[in-house]
Structure formats: structure tokens, C-alpha cells
C-alpha atoms as a PDB file:
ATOM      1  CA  UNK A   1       3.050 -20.232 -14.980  1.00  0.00           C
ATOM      2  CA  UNK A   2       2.429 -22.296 -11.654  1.00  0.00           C
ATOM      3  CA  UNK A   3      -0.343 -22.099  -9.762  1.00  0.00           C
ATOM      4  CA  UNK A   4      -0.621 -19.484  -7.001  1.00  0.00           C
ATOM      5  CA  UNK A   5      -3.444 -21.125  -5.014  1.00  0.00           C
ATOM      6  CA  UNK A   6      -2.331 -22.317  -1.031  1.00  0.00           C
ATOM      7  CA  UNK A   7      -2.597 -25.768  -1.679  1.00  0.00           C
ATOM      8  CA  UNK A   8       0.045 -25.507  -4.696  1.00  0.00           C
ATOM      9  CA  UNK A   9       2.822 -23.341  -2.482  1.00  0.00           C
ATOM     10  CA  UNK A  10       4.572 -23.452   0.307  1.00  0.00           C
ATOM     11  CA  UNK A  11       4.708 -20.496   2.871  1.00  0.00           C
ATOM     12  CA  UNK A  12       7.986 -19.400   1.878  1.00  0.00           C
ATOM     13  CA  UNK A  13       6.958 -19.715  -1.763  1.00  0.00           C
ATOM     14  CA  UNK A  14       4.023 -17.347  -0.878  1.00  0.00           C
ATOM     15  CA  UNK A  15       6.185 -14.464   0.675  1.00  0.00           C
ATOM     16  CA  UNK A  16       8.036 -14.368  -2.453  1.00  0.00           C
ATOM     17  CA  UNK A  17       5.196 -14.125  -4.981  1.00  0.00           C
ATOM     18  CA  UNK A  18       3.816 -11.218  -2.356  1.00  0.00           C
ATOM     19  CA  UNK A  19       7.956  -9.173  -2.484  1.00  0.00           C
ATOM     20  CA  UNK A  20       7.276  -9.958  -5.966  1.00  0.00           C
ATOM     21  CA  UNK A  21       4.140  -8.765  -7.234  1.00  0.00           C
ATOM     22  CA  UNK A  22       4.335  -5.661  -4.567  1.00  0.00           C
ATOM     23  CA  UNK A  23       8.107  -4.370  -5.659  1.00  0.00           C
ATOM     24  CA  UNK A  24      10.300  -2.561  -3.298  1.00  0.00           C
ATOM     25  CA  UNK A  25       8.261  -0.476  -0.810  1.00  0.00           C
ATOM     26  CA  UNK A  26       4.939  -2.397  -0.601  1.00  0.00           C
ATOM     27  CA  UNK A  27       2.872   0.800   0.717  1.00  0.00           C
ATOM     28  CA  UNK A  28       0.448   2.646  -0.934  1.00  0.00           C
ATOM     29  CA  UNK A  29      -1.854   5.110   0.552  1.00  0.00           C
ATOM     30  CA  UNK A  30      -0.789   4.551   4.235  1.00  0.00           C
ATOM     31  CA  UNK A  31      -1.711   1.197   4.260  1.00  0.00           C
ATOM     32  CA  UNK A  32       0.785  -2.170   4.227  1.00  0.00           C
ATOM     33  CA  UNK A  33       0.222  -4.003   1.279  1.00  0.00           C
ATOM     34  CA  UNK A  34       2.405  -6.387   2.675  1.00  0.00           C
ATOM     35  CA  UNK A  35       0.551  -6.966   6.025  1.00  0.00           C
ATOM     36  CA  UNK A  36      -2.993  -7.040   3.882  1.00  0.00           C
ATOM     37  CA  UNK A  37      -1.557 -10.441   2.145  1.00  0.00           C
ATOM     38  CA  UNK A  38      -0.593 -12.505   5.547  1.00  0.00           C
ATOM     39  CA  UNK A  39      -3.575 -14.455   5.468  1.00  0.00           C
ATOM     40  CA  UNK A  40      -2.622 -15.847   2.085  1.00  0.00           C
ATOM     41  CA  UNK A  41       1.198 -16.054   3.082  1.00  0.00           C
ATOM     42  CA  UNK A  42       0.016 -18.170   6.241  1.00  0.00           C
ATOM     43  CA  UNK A  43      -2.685 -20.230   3.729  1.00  0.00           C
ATOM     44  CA  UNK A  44      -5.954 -18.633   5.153  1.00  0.00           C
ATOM     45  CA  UNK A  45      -7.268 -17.162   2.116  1.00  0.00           C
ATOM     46  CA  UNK A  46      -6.639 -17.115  -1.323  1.00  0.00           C
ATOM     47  CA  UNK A  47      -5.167 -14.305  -2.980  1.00  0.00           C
ATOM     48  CA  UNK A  48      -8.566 -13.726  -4.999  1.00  0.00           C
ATOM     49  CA  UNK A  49     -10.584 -13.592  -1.479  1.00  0.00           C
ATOM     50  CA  UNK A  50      -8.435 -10.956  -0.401  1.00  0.00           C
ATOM     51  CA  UNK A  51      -7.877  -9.044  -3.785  1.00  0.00           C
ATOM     52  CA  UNK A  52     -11.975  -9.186  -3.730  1.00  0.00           C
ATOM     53  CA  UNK A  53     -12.301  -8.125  -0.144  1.00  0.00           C
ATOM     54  CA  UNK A  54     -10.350  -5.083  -1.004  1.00  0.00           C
ATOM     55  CA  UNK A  55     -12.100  -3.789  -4.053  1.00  0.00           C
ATOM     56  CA  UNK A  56     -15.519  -4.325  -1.874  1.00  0.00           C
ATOM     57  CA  UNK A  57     -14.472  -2.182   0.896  1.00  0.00           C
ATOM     58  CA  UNK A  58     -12.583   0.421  -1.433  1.00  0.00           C
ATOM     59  CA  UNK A  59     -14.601   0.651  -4.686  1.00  0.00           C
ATOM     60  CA  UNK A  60     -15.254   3.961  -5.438  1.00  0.00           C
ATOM     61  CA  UNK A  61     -13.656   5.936  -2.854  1.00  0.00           C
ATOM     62  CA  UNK A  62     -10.937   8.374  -4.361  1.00  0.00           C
ATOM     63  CA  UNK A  63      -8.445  10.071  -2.055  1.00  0.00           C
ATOM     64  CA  UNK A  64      -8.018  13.959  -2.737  1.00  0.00           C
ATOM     65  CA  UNK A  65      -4.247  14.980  -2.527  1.00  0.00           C
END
């Protein structure tokens, strides 16, 4: 598998491994999954910083239906 750290892609190689790994819709729970990975599209932060991020700000809170 190759490397999905910014300095091993390119920008266009980064939106795909984002349409990829999100499928077709890339929503879930109100919230863009899409728009939440620009910063590693545009090689700000790594997809770990921002997968990390998330879970810090999210862990533990469940969402009633």
C-alpha cells in the first residue's frame, strides 16, 4: 500500500483517497465528512491529526434518534 502522508501525494491524489475511503454520500450525522478532510487534501494536516482531533472533540457523546 503507498503511503498516505502529504509529503508522499499530490493534492489530486489526496481528494481521491478522501471519495474513496468516504463512499458515495460523505455525510454522517449532519456534518461533511468531506469538508472535515480539506486540510489534509490542501497538505495542512495529516490524516491522523485530523482523525485524532475528531475522536477528542466527539468521544463519548452518543446522538439519541
Amino acid at each position: 500500500m503507498k503511503s498516505l502522508l502529504i509529503k508522499d501525494t499530490t493534492v489530486s491524489e489526496r481528494a481521491q483517497i478522501v471519495r474513496e475511503a468516504l463512499g458515495t454520500d460523505g455525510e454522517c450525522e449532519g456534518i461533511d465528512l468531506a469538508d472535515m478532510y480539506d486540510d489534509y487534501i490542501y497538505g495542512l494536516k495529516e490524516l491522523a491529526d485530523i482523525n485524532r482531533e475528531f475522536s477528542e472533540k466527539h468521544a463519548g457523546s452518543v446522538m439519541q434518534r
